[in-house]
N, C-alpha and C. Protein backbone atom coordinates (compact mmCIF):
# COMPACT_ATOMS: atom_id res chain seq x y z
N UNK A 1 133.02 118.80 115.74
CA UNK A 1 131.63 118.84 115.36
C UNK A 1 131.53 118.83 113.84
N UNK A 2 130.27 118.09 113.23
CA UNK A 2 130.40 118.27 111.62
C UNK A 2 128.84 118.52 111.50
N UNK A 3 128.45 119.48 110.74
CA UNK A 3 127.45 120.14 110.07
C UNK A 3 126.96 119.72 109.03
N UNK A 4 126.23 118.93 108.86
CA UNK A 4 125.52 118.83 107.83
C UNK A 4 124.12 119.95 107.36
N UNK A 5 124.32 120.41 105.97
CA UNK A 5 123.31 121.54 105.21
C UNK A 5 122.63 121.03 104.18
N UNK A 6 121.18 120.88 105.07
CA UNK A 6 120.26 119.74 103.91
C UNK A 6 119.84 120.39 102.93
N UNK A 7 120.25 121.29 102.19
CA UNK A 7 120.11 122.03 100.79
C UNK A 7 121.07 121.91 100.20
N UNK A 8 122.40 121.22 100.90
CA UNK A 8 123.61 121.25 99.90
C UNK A 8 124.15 119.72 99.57
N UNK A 9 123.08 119.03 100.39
CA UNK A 9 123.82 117.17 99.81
C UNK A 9 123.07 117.05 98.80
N UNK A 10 123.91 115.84 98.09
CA UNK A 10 123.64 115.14 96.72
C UNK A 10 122.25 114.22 97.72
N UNK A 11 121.51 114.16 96.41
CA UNK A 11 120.28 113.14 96.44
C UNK A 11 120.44 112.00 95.23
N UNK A 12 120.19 110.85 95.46
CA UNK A 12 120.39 109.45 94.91
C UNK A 12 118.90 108.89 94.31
N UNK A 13 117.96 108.77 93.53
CA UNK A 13 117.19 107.91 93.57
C UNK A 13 117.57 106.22 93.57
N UNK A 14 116.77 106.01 94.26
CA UNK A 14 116.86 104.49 94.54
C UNK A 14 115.85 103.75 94.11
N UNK A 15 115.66 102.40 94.49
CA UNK A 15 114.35 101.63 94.48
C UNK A 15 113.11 102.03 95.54
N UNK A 16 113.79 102.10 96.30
CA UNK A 16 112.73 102.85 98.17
C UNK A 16 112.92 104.47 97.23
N UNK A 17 113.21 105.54 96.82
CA UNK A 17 113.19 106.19 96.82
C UNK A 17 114.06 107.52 96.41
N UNK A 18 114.39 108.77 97.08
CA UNK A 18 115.27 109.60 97.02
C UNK A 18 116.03 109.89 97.69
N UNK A 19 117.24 109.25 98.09
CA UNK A 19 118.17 109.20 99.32
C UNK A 19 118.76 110.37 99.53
N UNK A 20 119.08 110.82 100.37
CA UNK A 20 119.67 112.30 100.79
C UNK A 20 120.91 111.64 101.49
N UNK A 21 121.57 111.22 102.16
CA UNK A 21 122.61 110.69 103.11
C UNK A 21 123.20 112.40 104.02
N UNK A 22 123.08 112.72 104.84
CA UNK A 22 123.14 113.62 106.04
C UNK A 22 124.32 113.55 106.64
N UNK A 23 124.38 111.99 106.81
CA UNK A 23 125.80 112.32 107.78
C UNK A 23 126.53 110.89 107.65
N UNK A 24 127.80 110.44 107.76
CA UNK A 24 127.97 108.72 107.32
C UNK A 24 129.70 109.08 107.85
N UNK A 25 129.38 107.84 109.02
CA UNK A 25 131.09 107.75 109.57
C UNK A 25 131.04 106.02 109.54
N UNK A 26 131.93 105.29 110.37
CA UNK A 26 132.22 104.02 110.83
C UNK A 26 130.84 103.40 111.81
N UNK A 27 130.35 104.09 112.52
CA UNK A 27 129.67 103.90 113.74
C UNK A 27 128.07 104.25 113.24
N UNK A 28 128.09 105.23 112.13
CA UNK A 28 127.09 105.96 112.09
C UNK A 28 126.69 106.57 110.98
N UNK A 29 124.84 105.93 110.25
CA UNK A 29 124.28 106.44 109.20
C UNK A 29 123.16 106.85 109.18
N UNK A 30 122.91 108.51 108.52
CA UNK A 30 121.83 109.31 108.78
C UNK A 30 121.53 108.75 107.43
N UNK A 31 120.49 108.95 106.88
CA UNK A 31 119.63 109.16 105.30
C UNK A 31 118.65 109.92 105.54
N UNK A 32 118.34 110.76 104.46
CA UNK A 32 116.59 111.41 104.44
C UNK A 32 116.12 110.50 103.67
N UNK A 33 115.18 109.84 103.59
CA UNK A 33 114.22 109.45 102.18
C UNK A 33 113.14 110.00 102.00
N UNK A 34 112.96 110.19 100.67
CA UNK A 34 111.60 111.01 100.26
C UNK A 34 111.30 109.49 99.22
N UNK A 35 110.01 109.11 100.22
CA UNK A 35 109.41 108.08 99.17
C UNK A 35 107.93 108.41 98.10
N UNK A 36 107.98 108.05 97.32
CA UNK A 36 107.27 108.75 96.25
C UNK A 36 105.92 107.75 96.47
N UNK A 37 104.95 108.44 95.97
CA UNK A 37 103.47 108.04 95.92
C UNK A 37 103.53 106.99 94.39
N UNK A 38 102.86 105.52 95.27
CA UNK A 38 102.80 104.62 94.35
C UNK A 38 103.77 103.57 94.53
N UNK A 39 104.67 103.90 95.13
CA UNK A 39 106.42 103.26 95.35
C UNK A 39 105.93 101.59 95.64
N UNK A 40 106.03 100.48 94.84
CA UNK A 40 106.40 99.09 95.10
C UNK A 40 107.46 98.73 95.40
N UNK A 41 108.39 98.53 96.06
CA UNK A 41 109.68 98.11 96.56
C UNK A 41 109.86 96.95 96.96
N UNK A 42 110.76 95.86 96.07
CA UNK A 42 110.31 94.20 96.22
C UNK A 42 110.96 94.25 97.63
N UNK A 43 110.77 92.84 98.31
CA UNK A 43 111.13 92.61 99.65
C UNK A 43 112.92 92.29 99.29
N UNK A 44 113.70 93.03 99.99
CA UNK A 44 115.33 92.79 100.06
C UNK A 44 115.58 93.30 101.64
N UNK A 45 117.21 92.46 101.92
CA UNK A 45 117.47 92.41 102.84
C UNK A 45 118.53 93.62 102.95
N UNK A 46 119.32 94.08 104.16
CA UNK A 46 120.20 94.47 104.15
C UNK A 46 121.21 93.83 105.17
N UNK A 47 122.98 93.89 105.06
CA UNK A 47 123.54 93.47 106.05
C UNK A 47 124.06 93.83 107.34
N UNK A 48 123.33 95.19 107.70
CA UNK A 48 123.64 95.69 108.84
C UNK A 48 121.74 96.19 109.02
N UNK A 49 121.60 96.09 110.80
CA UNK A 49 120.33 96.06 111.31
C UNK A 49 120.17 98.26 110.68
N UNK A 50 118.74 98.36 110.90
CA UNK A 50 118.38 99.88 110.64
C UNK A 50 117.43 100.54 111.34
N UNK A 51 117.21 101.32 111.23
CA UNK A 51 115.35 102.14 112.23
C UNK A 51 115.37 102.72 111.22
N UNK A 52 114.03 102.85 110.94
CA UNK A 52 113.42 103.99 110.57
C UNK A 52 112.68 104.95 111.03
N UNK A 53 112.43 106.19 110.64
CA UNK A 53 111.81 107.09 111.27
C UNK A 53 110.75 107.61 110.11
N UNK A 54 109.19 107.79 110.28
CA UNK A 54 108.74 107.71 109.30
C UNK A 54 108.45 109.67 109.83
N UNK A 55 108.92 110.48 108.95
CA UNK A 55 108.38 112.07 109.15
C UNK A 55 107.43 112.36 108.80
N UNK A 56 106.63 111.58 107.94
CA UNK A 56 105.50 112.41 107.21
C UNK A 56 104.93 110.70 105.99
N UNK A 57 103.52 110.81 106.28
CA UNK A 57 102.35 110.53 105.75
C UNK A 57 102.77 108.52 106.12
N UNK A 58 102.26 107.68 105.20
CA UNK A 58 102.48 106.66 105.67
C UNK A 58 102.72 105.29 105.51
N UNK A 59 103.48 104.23 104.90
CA UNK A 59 104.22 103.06 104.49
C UNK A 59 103.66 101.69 105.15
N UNK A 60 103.67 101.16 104.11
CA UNK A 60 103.30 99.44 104.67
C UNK A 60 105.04 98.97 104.61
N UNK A 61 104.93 98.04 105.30
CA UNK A 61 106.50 97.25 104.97
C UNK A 61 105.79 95.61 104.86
N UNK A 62 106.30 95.33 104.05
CA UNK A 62 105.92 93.91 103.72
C UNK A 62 106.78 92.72 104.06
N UNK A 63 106.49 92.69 105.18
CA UNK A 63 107.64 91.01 105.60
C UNK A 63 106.51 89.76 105.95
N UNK A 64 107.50 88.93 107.01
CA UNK A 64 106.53 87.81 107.05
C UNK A 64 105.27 88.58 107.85
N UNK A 65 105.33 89.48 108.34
CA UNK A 65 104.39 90.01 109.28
C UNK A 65 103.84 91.68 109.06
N UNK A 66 102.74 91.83 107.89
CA UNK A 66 103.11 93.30 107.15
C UNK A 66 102.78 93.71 108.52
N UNK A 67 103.18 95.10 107.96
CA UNK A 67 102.74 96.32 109.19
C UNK A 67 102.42 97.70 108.90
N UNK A 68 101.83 98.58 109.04
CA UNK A 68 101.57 100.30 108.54
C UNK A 68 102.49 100.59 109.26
N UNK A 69 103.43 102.15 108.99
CA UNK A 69 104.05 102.83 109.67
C UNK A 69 102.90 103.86 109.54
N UNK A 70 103.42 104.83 110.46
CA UNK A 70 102.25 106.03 110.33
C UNK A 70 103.23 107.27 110.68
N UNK A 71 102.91 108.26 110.34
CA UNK A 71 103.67 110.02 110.44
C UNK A 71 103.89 109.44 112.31
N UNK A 72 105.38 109.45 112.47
CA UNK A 72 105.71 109.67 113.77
C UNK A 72 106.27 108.34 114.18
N UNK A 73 106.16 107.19 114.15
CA UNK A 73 106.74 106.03 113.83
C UNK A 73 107.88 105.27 113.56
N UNK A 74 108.18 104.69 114.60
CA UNK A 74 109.71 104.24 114.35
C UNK A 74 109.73 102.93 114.36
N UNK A 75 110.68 101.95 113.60
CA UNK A 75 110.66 100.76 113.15
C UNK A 75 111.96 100.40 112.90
N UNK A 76 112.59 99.18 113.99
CA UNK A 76 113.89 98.70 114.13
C UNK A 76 114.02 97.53 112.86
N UNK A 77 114.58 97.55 112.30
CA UNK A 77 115.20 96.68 111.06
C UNK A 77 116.49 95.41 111.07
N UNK A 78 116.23 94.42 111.65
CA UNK A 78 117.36 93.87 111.98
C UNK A 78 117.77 93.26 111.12
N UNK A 79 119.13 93.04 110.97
CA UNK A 79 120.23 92.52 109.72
C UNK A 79 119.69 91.26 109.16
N UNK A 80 119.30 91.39 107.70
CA UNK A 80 119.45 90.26 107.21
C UNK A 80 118.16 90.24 107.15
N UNK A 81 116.74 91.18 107.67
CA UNK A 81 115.67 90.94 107.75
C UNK A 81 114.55 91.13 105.88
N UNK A 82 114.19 90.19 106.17
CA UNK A 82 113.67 90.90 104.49
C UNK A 82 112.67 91.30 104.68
N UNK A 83 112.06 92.49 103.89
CA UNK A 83 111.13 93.31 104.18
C UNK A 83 110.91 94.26 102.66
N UNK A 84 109.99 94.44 102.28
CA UNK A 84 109.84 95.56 101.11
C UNK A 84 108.88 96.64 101.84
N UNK A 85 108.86 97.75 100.67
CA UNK A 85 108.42 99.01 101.38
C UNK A 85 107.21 99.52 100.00
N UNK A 86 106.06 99.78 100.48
CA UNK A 86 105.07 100.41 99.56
C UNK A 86 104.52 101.79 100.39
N UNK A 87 103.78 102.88 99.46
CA UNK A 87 103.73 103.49 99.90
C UNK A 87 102.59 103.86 98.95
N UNK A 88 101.08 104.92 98.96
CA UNK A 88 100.28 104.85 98.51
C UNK A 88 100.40 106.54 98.19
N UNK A 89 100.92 107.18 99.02
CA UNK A 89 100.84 108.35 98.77
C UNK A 89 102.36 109.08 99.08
N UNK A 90 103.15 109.76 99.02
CA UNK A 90 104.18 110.52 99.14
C UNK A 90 104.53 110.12 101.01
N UNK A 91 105.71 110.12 101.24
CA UNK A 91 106.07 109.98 102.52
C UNK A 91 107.43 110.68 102.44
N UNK A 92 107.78 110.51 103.94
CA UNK A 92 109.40 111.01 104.37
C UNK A 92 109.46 110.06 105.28
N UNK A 93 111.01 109.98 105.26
CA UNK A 93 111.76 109.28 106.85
C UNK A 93 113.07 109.53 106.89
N UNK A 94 113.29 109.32 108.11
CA UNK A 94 115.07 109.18 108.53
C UNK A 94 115.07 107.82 108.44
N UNK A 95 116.47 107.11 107.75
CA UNK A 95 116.78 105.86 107.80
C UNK A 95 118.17 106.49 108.88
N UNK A 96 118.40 105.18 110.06
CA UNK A 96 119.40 105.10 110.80
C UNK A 96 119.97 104.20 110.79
N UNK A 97 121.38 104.18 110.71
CA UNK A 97 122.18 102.53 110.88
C UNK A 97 123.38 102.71 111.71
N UNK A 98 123.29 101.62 112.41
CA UNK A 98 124.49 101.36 113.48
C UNK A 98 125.12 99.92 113.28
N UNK A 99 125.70 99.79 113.50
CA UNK A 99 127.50 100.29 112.81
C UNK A 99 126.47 100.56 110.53
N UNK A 100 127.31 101.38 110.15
CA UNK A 100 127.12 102.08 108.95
C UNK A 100 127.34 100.68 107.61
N UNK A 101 128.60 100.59 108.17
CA UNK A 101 129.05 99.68 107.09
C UNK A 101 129.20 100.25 106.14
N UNK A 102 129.81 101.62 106.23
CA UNK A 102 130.53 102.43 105.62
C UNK A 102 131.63 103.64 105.72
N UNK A 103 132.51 103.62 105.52
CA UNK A 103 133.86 104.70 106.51
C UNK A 103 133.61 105.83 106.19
N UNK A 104 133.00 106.29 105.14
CA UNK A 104 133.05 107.94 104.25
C UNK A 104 131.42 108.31 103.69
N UNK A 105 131.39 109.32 103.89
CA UNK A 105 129.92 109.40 102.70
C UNK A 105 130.01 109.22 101.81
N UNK A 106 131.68 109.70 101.00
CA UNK A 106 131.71 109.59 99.55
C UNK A 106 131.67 107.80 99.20
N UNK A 107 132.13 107.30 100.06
CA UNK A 107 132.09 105.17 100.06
C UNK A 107 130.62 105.43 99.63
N UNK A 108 129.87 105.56 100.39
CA UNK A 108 128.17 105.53 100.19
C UNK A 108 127.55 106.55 99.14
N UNK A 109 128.03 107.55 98.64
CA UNK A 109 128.21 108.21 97.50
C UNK A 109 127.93 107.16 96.28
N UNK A 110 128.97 106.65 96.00
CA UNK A 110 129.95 105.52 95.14
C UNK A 110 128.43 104.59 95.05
N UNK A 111 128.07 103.73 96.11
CA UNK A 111 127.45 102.94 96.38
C UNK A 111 126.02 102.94 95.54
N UNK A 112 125.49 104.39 96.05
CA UNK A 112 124.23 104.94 95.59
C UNK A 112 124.20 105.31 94.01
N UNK A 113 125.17 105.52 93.73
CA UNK A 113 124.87 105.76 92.38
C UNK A 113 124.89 104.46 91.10
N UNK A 114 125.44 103.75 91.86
CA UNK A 114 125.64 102.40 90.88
C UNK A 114 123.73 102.02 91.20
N UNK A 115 123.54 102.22 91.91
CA UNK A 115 121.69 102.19 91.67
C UNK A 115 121.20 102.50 91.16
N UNK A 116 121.50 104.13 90.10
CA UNK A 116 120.93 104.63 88.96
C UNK A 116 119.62 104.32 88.24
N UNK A 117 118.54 104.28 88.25
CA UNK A 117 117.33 103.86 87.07
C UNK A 117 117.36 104.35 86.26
């Protein structure tokens, strides 16, 4: 069993936001994001599919087909899909990914910080 203590991981700002990463094996990626009020996030892809889980308040995603997320809301992300993320007022979510496309947290550690602003 492995424990993750969400007062004791490193947080990353990103472009989407403030990444928390929770838990990260071969098979399997947790993130918290805390997205900030105001957030423009151009449309980019990623190479492994994702869900999101939106915890709190509420996000447009901008693809060929926008959409609102709303507090409670889940939204499958498939590989390669382009999509940007705005947000008007403060939000949360779980980002999930299967397969990770990453072996270690510290790999995704590494990753996140070369994002730096």
């Amino acid at each position: 069993m492995i424990i993750s203590r969400f007062n004791e991981l490193k947080e990353f700002s990103t472009s989407e936001g403030i990444m928390k990463p929770l838990f990260v094996s071969e098979e399997l990626k947790v993130i918290h994001l805390k997205i900030p009020a105001g957030l423009k996030d151009r449309p980019h892809s990623h190479p492994n599919p994702g869900n999101i889980v939106l915890l709190k308040g509420t996000v447009k995603f901008n693809a060929e087909n926008p959409v609102i997320l709303q507090e409670g809301d889940m939204a499958h992300i498939p590989a390669d899909y382009i999509v940007g993320l705005e947000s008007e007022a403060e939000a949360e979510a779980l980002l999930i990914s299967s397969p990770s496309g990453y072996k270690t947290i510290e790999e995704l550690h590494k990753r996140l910080e070369s994002f730096k602003k």
